[in-house]
Protein backbone atom coordinates (compact mmCIF):
# COMPACT_ATOMS: atom_id res chain seq x y z
CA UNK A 1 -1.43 -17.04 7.53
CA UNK A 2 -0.04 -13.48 8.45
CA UNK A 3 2.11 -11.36 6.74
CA UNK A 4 4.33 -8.81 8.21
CA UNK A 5 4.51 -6.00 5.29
CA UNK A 6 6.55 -2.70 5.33
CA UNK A 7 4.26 0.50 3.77
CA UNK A 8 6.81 3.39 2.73
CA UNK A 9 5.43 6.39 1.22
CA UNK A 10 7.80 6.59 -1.35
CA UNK A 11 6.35 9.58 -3.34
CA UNK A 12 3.74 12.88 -3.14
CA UNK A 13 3.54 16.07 -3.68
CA UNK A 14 4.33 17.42 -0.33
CA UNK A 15 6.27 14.53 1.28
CA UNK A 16 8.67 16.09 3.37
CA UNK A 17 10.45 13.45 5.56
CA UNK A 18 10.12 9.28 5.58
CA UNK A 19 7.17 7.79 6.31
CA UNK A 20 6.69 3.54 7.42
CA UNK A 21 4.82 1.28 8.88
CA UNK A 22 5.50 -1.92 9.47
CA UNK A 23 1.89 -4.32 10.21
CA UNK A 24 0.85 -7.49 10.62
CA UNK A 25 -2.03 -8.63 8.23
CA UNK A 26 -3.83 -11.68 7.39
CA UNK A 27 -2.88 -13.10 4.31
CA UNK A 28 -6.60 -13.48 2.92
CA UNK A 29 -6.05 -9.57 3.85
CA UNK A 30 -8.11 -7.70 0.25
CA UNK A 31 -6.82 -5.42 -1.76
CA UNK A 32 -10.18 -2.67 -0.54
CA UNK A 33 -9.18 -3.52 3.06
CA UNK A 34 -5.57 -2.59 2.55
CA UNK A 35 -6.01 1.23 0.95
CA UNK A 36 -8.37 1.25 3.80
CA UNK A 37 -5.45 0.30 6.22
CA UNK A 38 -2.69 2.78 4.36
CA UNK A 39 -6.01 5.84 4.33
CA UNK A 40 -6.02 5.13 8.08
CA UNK A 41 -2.24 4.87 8.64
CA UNK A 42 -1.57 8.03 7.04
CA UNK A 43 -4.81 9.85 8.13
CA UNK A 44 -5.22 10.93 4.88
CA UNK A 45 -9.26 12.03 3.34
CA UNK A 46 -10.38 9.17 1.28
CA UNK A 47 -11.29 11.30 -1.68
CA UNK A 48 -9.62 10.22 -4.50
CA UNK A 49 -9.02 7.26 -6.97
CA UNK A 50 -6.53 4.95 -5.71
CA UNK A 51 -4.74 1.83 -7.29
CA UNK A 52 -2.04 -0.97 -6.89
CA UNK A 53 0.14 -1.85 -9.43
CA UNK A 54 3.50 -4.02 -9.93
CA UNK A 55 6.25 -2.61 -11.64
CA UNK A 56 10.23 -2.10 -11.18
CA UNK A 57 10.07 1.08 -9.58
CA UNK A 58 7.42 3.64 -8.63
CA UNK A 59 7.22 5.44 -11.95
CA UNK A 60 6.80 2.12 -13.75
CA UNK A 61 2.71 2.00 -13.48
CA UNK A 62 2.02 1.80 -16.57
CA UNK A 63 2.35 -2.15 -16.74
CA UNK A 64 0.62 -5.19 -14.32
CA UNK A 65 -1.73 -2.84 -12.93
CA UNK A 66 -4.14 -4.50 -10.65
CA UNK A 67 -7.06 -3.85 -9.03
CA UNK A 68 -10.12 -4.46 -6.63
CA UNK A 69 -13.06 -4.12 -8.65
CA UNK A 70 -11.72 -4.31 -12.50
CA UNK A 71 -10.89 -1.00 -12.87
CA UNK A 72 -7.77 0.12 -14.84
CA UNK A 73 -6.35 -3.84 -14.98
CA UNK A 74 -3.92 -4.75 -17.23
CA UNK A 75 -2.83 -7.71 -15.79
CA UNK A 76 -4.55 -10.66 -17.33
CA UNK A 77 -6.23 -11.75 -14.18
CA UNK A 78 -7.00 -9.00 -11.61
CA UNK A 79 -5.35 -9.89 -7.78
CA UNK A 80 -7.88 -9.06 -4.76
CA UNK A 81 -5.88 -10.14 -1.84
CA UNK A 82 -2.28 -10.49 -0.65
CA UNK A 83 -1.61 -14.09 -0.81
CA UNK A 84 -2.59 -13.35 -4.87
CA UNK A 85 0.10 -10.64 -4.91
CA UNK A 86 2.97 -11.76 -2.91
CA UNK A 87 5.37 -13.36 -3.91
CA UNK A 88 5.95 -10.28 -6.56
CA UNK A 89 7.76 -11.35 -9.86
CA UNK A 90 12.04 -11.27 -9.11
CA UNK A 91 13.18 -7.21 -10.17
CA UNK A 92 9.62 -5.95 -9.39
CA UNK A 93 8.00 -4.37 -6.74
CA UNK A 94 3.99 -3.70 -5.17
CA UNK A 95 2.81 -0.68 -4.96
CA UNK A 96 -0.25 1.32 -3.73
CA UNK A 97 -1.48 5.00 -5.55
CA UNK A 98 -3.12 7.24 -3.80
CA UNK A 99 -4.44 10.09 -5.76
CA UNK A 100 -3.43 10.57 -9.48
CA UNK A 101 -3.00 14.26 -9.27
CA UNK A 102 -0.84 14.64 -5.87
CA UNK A 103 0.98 11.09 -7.02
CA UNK A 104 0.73 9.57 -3.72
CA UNK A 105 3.24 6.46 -3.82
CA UNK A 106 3.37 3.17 -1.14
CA UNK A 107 6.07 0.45 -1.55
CA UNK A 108 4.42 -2.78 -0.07
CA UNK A 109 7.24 -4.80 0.89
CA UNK A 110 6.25 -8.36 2.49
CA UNK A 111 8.90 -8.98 5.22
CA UNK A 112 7.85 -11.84 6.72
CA UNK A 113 5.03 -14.66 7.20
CA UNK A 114 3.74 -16.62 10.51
CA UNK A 115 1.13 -18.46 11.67
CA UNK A 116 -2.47 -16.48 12.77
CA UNK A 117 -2.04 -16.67 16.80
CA UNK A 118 -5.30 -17.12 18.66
CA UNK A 119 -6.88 -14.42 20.28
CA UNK A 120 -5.24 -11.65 18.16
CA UNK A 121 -7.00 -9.22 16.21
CA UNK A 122 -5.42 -8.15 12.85
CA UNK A 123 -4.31 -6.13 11.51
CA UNK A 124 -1.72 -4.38 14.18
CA UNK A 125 1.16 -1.88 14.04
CA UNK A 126 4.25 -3.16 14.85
CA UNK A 127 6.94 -0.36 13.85
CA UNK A 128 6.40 2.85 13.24
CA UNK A 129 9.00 5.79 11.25
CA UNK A 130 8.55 9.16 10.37
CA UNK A 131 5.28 11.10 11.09
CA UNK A 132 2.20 11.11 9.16
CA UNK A 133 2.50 12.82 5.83
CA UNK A 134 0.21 15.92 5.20
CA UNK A 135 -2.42 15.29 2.58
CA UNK A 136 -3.13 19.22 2.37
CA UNK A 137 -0.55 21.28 3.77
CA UNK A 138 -1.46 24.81 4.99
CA UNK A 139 0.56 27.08 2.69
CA UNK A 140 1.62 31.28 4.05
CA UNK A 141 0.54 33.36 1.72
């Protein structure tokens, strides 16, 4: 199965402007392989801690955390792939957190779900908005 999902940076430090992508991913698609995806998406270092968590709203992290190898899970059984997450619980929402310090933020919205077509490789851009955010800004001094 593939899943079309929306990724909108929906918080950081130094977001200045919108920032989505729209991809197709398999299903079976892991939680590792995804902050891999968003890291390359964004263009971002991958030098921090990172995590996923359900809640109501992007602040709400505190509860359902989940999480790829064990860590920080609060949820009474830890989800390593997308077909675990999605469908998220009605008046929640999945997110992806990127750096604890610079609060990083991802809404994971799945949009839609198709069959695999042969040939294809996975996972692929299919809409793009906003440019890249900038993990480290140059500041004047």
């Amino acid at each position: 199965m593939i899943y079309t999902i929306k990724i909108k940076c929906v918080g950081g430090i130094y977001l200045q402007e919108p920032f989505e992508r729209t991809v197709e991913v398999q299903s079976k698609t892991s939680l590792d392989a995804l902050h891999n995806l968003i890291q390359k998406l964004t263009g971002f270092d991958n030098d921090h801690c990172y995590d996923f968590f359900i809640g109501k709203n992007p602040r709400d992290c505190r509860n359902c955390l989940i999480a790829e190898d064990g860590f920080m899970v609060r949820s009474k059984q830890p989800m390593k792939t997308l077909e675990q997450v999605f469908p998220v619980p009605k008046g929640q929402k999945f997110f992806y957190w990127f750096d604890f310090g610079d609060d990083w933020k991802f809404e994971i919205t799945l949009k839609d779900s198709k069959e695999k077509q042969p040939g294809v490789k996975y996972p692929i851009v299919i809409a793009e908005k906003g440019s890249k955010p900038e993990q480290y800004p140059e500041f004047d001094e």
